[in-house]
C-alpha atoms as a PDB file:
ATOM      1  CA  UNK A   1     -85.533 -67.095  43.166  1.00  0.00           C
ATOM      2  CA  UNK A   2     -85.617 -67.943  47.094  1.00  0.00           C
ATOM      3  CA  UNK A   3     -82.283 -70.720  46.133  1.00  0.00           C
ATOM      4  CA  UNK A   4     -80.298 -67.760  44.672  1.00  0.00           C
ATOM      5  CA  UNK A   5     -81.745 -65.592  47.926  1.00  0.00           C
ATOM      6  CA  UNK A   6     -80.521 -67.635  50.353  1.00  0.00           C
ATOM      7  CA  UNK A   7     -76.630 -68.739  48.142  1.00  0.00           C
ATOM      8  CA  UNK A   8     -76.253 -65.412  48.276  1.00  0.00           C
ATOM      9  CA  UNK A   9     -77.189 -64.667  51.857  1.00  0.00           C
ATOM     10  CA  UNK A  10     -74.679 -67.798  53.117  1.00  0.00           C
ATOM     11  CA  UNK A  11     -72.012 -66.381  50.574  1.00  0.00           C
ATOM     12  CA  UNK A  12     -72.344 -62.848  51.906  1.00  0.00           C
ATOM     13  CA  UNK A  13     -72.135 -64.041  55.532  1.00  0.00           C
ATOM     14  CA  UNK A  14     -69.182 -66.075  54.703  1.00  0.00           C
ATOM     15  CA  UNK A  15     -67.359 -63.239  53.277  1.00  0.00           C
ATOM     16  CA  UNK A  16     -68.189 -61.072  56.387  1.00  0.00           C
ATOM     17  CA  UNK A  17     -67.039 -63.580  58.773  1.00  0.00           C
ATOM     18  CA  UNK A  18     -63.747 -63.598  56.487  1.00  0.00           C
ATOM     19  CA  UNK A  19     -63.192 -60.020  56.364  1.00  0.00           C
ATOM     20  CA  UNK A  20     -63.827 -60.034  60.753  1.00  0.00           C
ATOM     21  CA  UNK A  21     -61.591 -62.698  60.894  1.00  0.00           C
ATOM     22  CA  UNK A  22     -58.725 -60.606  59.069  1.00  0.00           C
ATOM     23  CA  UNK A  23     -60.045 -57.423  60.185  1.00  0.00           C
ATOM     24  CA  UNK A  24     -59.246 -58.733  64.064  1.00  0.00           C
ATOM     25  CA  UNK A  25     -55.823 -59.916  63.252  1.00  0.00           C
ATOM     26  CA  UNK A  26     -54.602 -56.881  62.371  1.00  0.00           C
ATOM     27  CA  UNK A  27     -52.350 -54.306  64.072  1.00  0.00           C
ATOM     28  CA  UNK A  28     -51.641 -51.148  63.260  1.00  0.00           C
ATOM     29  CA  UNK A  29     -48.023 -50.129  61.579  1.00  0.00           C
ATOM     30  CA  UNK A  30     -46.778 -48.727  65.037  1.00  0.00           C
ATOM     31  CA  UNK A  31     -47.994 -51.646  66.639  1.00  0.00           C
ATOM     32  CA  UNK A  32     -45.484 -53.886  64.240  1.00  0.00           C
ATOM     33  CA  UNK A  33     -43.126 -51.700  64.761  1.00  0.00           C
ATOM     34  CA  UNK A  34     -43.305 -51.915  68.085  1.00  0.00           C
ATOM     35  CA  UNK A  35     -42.983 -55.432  68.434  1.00  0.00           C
ATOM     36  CA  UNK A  36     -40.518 -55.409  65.771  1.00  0.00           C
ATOM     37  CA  UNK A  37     -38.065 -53.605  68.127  1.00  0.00           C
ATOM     38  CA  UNK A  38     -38.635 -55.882  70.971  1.00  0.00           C
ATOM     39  CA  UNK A  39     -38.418 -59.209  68.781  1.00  0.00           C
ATOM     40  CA  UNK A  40     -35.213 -57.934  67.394  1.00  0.00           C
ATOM     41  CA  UNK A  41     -33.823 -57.088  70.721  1.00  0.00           C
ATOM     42  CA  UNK A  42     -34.995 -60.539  72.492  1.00  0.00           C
ATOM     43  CA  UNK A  43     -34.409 -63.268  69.534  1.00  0.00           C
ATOM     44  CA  UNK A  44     -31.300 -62.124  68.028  1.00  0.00           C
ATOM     45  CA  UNK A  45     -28.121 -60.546  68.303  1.00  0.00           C
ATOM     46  CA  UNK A  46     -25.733 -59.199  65.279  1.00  0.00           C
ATOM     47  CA  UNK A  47     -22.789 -61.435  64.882  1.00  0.00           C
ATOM     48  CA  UNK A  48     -21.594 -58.871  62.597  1.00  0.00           C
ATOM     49  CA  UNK A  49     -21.776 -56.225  64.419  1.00  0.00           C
ATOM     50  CA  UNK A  50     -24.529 -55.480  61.448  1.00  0.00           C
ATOM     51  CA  UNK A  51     -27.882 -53.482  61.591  1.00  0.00           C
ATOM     52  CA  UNK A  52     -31.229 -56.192  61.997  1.00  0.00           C
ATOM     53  CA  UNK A  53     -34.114 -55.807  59.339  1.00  0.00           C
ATOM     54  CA  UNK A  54     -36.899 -57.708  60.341  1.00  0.00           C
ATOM     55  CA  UNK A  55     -40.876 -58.707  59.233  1.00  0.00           C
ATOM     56  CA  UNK A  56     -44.067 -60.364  60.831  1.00  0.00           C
ATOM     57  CA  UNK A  57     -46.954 -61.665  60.019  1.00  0.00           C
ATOM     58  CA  UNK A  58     -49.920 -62.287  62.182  1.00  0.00           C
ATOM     59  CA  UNK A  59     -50.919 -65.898  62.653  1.00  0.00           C
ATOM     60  CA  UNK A  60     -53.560 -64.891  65.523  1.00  0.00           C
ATOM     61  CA  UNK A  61     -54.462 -61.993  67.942  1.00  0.00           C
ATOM     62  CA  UNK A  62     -56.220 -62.024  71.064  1.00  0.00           C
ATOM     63  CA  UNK A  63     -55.830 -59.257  74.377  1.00  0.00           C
ATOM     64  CA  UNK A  64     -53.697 -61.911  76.144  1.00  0.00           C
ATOM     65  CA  UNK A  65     -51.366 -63.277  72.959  1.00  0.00           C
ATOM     66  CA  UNK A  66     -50.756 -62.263  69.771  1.00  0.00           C
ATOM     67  CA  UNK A  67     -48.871 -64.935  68.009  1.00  0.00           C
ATOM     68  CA  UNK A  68     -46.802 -64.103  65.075  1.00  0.00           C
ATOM     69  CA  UNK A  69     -44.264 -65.434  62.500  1.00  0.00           C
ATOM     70  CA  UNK A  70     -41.262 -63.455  62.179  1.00  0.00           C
ATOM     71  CA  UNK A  71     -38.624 -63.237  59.813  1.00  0.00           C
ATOM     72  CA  UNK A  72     -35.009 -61.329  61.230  1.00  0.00           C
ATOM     73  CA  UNK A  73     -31.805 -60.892  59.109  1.00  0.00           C
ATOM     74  CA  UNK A  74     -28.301 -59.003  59.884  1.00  0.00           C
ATOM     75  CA  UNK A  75     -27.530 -57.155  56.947  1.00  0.00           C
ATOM     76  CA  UNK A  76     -24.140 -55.458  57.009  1.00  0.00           C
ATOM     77  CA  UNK A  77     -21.048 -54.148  55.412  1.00  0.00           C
ATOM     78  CA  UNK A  78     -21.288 -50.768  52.957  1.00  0.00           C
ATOM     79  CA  UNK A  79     -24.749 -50.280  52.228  1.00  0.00           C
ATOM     80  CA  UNK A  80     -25.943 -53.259  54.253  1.00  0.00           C
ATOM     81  CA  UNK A  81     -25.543 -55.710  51.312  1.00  0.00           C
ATOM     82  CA  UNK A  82     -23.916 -58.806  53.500  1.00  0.00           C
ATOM     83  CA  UNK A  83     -25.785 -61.429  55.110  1.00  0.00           C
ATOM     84  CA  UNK A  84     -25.072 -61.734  58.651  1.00  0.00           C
ATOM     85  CA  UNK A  85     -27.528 -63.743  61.341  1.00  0.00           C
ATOM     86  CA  UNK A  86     -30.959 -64.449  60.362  1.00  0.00           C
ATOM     87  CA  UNK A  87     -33.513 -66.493  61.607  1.00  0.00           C
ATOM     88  CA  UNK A  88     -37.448 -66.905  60.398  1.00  0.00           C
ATOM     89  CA  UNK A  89     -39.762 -68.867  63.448  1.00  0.00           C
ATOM     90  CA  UNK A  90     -43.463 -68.232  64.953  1.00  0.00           C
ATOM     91  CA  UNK A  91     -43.769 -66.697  68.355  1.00  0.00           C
ATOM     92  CA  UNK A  92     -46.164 -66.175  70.883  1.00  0.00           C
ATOM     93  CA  UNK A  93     -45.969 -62.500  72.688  1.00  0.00           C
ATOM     94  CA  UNK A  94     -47.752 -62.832  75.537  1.00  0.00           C
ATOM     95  CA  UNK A  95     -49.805 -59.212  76.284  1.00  0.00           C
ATOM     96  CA  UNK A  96     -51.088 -57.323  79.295  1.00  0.00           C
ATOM     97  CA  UNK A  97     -53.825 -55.792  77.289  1.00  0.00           C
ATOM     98  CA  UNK A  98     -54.338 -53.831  74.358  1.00  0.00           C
ATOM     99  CA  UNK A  99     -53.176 -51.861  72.207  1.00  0.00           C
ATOM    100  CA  UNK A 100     -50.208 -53.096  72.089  1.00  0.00           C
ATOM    101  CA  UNK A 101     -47.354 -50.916  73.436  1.00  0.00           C
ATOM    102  CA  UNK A 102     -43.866 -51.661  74.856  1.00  0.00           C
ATOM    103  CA  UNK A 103     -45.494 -51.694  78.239  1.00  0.00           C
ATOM    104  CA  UNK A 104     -47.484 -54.340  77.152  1.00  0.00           C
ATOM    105  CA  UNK A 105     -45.566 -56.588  76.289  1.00  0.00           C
ATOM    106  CA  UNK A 106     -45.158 -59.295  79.046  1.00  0.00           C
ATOM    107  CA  UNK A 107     -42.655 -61.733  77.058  1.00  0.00           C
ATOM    108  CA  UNK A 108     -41.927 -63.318  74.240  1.00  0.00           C
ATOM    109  CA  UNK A 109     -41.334 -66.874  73.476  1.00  0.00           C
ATOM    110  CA  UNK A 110     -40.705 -69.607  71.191  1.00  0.00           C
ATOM    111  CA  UNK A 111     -40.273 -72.978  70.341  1.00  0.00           C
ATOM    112  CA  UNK A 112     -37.270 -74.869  71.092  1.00  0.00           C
ATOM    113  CA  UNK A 113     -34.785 -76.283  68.331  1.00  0.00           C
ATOM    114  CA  UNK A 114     -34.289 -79.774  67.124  1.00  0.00           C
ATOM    115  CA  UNK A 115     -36.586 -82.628  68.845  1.00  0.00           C
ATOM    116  CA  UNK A 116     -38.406 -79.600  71.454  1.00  0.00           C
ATOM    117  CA  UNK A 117     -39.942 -77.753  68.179  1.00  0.00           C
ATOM    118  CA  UNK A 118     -42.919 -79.735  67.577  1.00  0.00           C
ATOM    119  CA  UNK A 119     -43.320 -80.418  71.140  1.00  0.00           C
ATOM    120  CA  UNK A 120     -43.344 -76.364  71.813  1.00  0.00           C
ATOM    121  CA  UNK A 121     -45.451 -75.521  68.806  1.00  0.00           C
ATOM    122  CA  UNK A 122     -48.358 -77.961  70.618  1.00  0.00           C
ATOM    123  CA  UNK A 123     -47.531 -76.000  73.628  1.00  0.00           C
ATOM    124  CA  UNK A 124     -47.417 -72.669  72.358  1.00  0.00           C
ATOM    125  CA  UNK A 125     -49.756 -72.368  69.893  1.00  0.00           C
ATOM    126  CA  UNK A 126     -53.314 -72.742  69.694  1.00  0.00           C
ATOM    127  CA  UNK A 127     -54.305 -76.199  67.957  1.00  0.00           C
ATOM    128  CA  UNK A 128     -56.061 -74.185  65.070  1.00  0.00           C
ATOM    129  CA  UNK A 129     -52.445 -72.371  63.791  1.00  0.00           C
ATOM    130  CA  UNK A 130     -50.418 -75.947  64.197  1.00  0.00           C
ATOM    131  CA  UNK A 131     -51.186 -76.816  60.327  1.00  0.00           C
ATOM    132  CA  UNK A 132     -50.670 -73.129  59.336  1.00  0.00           C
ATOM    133  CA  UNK A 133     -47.401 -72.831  61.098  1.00  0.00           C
ATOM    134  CA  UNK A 134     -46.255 -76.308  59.728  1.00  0.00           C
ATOM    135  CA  UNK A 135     -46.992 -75.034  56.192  1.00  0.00           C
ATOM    136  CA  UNK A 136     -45.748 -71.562  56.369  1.00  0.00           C
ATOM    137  CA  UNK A 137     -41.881 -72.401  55.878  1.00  0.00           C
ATOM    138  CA  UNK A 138     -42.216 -73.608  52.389  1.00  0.00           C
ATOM    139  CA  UNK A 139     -45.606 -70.810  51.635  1.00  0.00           C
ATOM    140  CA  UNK A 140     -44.965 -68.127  48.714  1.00  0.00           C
ATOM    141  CA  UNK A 141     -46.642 -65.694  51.803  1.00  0.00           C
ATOM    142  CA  UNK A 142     -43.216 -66.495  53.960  1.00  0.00           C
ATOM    143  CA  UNK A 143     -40.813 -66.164  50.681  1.00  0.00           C
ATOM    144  CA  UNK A 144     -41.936 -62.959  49.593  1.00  0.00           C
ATOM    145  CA  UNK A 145     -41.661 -61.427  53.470  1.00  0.00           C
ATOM    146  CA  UNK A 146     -38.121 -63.044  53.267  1.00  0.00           C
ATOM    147  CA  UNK A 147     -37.367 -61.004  50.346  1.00  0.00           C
ATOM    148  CA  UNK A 148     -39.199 -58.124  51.700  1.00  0.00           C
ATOM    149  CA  UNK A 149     -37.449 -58.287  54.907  1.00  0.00           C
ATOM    150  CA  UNK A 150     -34.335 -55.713  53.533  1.00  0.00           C
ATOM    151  CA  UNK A 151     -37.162 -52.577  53.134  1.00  0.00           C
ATOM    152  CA  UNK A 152     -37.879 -52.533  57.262  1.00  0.00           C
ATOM    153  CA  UNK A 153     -35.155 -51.999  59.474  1.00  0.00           C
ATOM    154  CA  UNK A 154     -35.427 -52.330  63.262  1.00  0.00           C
ATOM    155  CA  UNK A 155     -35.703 -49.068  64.711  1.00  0.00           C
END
């Protein structure tokens, strides 16, 4: 009786420190949109002359950084059906404080192309989201944000 006690005390606390673990992560839907707009506006420019949907996903929040993985695409043409520019790449938005408003936002940056991207993701990133950002190109998380992407234009 006192084994099952204490698996289920250590599974309990294990699920708690989960759900706090997500639970801080998260922003609020303004929040995203928020930094939505200013991602859009920063990282990439319609070639088309195209409206930009975007998507994030939170890697890691703090009150100085939040660092995210974004997902942009230029859709254009009648009914926005044409590819244009896209790219999909991790960030960190550096923050002056909470919540996170357009005031707040101190700058965003990311890793360079070619031979400076793994150098910049050491930089960048915190050593515990270097394996998850590796990973998260080929992840069935990333796809389905891809395809997702079309459902949240940039305000």
């Amino acid at each position: 009786m006192k084994k099952i006690l204490i698996i289920t005390t250590i599974f309990l606390t294990v699920i708690n420190c989960k759900k706090s673990e997500n639970s801080e992560n998260q922003i609020s839907e303004n929040e995203k949109n928020i930094l939505l707009k200013k991602i859009g506006a920063e990282i990439i420019k319609p070639a088309f002359g195209g409206k930009i949907f975007g998507n994030l996903i939170v890697l890691q929040r703090n009150p100085s950084e939040i660092y995210v993985w974004t997902t942009l695409q230029e859709f254009y043409g009648e009914n926005n059906v044409e590819l244009g520019t896209g790219t999909s790449l991790p960030l960190r938005i550096n923050l002056n404080g909470n919540p996170i408003t357009e005031d707040n936002i101190v700058n965003i940056e990311k890793p360079g192309d070619g031979s400076l991207y793994g150098k910049d993701i050491k930089k960048l990133f915190p050593e515990n989201l270097h394996k998850k950002i590796e990973n998260l190109p080929s992840s069935k998380v990333l796809m389905q944000m891809t395809e997702d992407v079309k459902n949240h234009p940039i305000k």
